[in-house]
N, C-alpha and C. Protein backbone atom coordinates (compact mmCIF):
# COMPACT_ATOMS: atom_id res chain seq x y z
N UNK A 1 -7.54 13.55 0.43
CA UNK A 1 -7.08 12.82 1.60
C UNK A 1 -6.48 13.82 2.59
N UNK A 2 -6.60 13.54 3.81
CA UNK A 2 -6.05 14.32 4.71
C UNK A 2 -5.02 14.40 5.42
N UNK A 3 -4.05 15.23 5.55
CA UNK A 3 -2.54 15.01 5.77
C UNK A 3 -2.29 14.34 6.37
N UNK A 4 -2.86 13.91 7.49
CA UNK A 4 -2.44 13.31 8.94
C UNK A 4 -2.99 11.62 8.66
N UNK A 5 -3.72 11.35 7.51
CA UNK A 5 -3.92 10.05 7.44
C UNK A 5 -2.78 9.89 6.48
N UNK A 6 -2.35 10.26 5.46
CA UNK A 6 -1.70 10.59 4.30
C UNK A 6 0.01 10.05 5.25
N UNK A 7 0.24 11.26 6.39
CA UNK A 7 1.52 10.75 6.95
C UNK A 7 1.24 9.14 7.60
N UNK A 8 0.28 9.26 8.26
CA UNK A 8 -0.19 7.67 8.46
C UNK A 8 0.59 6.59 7.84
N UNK A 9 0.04 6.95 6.27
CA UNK A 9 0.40 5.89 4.86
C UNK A 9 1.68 5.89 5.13
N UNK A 10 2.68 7.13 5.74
CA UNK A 10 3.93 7.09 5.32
C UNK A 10 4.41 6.34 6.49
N UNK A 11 4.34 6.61 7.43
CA UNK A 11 4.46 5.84 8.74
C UNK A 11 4.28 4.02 8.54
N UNK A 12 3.30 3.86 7.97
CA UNK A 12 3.20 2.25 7.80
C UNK A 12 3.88 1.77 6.76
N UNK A 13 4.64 2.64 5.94
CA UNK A 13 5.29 1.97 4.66
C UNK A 13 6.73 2.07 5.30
N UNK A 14 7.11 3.34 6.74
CA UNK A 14 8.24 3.09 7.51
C UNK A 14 8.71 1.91 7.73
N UNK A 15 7.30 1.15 8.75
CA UNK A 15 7.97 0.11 9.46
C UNK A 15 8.42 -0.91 8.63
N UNK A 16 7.10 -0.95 7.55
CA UNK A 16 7.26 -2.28 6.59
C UNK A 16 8.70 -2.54 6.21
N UNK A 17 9.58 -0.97 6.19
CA UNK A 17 10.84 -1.15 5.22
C UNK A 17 11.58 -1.14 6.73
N UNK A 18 11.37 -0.48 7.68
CA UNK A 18 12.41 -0.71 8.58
C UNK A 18 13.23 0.36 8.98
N UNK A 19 12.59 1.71 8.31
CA UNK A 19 13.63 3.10 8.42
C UNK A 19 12.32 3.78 9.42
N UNK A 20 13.18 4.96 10.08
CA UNK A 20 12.61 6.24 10.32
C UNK A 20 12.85 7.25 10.27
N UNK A 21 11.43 8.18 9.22
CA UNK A 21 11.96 9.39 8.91
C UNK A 21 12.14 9.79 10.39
N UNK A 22 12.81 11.04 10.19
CA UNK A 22 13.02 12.32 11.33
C UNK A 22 11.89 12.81 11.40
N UNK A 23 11.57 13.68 9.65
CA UNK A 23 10.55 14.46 9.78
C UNK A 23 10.06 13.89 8.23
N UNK A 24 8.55 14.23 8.73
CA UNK A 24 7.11 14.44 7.24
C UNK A 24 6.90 15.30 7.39
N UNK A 25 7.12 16.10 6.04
CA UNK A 25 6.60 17.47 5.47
C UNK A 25 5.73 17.21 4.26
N UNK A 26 4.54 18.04 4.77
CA UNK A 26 3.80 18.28 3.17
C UNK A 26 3.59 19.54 2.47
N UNK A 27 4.34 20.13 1.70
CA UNK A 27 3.78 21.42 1.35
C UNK A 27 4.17 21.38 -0.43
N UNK A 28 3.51 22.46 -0.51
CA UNK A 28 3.65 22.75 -2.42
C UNK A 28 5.02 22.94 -2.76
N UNK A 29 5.08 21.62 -3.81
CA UNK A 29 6.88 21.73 -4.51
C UNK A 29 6.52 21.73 -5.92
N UNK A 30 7.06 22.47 -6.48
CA UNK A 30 7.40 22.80 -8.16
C UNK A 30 7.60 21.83 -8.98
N UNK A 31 8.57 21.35 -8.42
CA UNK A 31 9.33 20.17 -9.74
C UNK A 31 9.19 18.53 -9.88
N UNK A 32 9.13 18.00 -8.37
CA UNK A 32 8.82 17.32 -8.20
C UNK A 32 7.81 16.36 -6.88
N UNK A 33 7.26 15.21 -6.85
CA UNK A 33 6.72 14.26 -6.02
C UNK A 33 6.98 14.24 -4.47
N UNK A 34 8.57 14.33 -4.24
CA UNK A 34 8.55 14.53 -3.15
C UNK A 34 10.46 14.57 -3.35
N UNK A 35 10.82 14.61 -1.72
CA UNK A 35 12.20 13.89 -1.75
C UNK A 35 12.42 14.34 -0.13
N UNK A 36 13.73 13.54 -0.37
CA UNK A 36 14.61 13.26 0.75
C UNK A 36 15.55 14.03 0.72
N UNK A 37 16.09 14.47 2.69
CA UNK A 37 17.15 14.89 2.88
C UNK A 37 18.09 13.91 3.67
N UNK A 38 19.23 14.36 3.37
CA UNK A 38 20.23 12.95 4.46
C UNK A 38 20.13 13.31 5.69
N UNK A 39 19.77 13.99 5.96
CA UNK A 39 19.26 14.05 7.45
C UNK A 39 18.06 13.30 7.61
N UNK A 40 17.56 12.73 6.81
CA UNK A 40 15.98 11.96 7.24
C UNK A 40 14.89 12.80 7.05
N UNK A 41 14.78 14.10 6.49
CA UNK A 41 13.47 14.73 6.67
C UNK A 41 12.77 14.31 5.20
N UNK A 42 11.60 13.92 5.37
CA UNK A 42 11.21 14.19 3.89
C UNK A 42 9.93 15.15 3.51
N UNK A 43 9.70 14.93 2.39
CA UNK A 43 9.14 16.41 2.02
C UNK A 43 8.29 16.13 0.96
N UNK A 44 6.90 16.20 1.07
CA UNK A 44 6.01 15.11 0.14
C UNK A 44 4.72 16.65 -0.77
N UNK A 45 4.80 16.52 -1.94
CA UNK A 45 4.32 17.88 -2.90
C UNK A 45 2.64 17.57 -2.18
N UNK A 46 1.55 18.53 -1.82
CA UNK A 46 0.63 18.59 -1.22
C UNK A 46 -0.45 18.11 -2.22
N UNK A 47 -0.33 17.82 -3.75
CA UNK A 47 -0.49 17.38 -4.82
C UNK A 47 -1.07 16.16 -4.63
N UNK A 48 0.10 15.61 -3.91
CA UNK A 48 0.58 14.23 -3.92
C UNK A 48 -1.15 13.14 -2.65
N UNK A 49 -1.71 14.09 -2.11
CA UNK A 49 -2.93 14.02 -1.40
C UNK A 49 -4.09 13.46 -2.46
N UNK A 50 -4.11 13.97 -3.69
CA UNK A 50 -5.49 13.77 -4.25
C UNK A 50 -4.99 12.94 -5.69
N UNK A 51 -3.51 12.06 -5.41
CA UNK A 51 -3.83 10.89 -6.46
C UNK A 51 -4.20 9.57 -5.51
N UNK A 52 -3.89 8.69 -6.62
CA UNK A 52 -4.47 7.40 -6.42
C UNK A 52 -3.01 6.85 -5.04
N UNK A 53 -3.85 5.61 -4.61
CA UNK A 53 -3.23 4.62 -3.47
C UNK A 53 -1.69 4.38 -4.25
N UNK A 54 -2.23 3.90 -5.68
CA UNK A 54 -0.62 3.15 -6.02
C UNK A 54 0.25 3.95 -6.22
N UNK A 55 -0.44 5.44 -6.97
CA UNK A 55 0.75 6.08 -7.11
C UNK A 55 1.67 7.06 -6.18
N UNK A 56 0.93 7.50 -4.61
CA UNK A 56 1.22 7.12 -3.62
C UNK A 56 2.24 6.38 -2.95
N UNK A 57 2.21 5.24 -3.04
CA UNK A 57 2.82 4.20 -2.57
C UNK A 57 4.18 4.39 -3.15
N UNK A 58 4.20 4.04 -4.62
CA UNK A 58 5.27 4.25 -5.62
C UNK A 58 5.86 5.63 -4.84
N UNK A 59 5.34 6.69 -5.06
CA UNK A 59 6.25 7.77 -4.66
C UNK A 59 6.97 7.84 -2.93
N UNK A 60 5.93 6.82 -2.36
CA UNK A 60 6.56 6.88 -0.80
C UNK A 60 7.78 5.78 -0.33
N UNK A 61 7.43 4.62 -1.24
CA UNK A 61 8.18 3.83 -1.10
C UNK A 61 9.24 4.58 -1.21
N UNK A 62 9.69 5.02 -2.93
CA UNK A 62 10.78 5.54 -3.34
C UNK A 62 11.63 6.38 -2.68
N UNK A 63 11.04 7.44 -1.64
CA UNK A 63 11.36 8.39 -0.68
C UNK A 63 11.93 7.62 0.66
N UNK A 64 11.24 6.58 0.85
CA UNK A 64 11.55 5.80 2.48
C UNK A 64 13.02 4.93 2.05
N UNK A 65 12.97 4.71 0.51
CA UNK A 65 13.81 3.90 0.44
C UNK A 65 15.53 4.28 0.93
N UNK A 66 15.29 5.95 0.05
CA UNK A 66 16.79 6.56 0.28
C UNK A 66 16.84 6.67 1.22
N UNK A 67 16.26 6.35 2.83
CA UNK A 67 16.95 6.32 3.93
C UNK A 67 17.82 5.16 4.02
N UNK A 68 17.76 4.11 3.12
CA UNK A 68 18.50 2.92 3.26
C UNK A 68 19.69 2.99 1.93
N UNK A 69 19.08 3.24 1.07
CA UNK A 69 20.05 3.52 -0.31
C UNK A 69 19.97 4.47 -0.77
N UNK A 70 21.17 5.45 -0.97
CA UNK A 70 21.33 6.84 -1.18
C UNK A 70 21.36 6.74 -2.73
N UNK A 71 20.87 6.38 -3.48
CA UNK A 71 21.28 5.88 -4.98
C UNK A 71 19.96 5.52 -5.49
N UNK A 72 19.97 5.68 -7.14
CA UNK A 72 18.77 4.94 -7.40
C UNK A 72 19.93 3.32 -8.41
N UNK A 73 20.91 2.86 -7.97
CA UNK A 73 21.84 1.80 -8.34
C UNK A 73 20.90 0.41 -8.53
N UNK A 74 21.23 -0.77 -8.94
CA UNK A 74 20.57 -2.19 -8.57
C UNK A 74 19.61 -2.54 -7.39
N UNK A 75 20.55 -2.04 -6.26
CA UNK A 75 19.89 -2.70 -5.04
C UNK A 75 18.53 -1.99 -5.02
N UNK A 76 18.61 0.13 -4.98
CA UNK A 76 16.96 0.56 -4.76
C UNK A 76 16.73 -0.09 -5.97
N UNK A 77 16.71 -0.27 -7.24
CA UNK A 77 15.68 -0.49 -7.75
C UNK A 77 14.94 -2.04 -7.29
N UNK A 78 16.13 -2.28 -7.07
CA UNK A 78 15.47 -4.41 -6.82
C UNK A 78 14.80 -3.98 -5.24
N UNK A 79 14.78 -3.48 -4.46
CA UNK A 79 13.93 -3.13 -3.52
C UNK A 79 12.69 -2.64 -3.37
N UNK A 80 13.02 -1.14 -4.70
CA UNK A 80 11.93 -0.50 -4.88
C UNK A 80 10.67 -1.60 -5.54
N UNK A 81 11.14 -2.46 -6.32
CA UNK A 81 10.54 -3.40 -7.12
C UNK A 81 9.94 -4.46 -5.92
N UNK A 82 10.47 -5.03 -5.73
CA UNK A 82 9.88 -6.33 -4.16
C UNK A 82 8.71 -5.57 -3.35
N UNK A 83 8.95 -4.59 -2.82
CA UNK A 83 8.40 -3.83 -2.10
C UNK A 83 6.77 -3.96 -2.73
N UNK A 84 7.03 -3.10 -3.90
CA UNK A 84 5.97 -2.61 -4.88
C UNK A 84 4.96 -3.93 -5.18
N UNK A 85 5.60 -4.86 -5.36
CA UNK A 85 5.34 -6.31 -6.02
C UNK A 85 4.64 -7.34 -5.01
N UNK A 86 4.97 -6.89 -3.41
CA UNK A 86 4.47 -7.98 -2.71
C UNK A 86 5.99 -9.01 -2.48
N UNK A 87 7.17 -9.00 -2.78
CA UNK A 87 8.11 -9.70 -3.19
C UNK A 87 8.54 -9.55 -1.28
N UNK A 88 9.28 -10.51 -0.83
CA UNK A 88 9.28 -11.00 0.42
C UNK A 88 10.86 -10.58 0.64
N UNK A 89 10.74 -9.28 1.55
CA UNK A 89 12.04 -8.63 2.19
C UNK A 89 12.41 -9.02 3.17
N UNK A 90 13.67 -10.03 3.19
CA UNK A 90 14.09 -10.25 4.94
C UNK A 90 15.42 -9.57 5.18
């Protein structure tokens, strides 16, 4: 997949949740999928291009989320979960 459709994906899973990154970065990370800075930048492993849609999603959601919840506590997970599920966020 190609970066610029790839940030695309990330861009449309923005609005759905209602945040905006600062910045999308894609480059080669070691340890993990991706992550967030509290400044809003995020930072997605170049890896992360040649899996599947869901697992994708899963990892972008999870990243868009900590612009709203700095924690992985009740609320991200019950978010991360709705989100994932089709479950109806107002």
């Amino acid at each position: 997949m190609p970066a610029d459709v790839f940030k695309s994906e990330v861009l449309a899973w923005a609005r759905r949740i209602g945040v905006e990154p600062k910045e999308i970065h894609i480059r080669p990370m070691k340890r993990k999928w991706a992550s967030c800075s509290q400044s809003g930048r995020l930072t997605f492993d170049t890896e992360l291009l040649c899996q599947s849609a869901d697992f994708r999603a899963k990892v972008i959601v999870h990243e868009l989320l900590h612009l709203k919840v700095p924690n992985h506590g009740p609320l991200f997970k019950a978010l991360f979960k709705a989100y994932l599920t089709g479950g109806q966020i107002r």
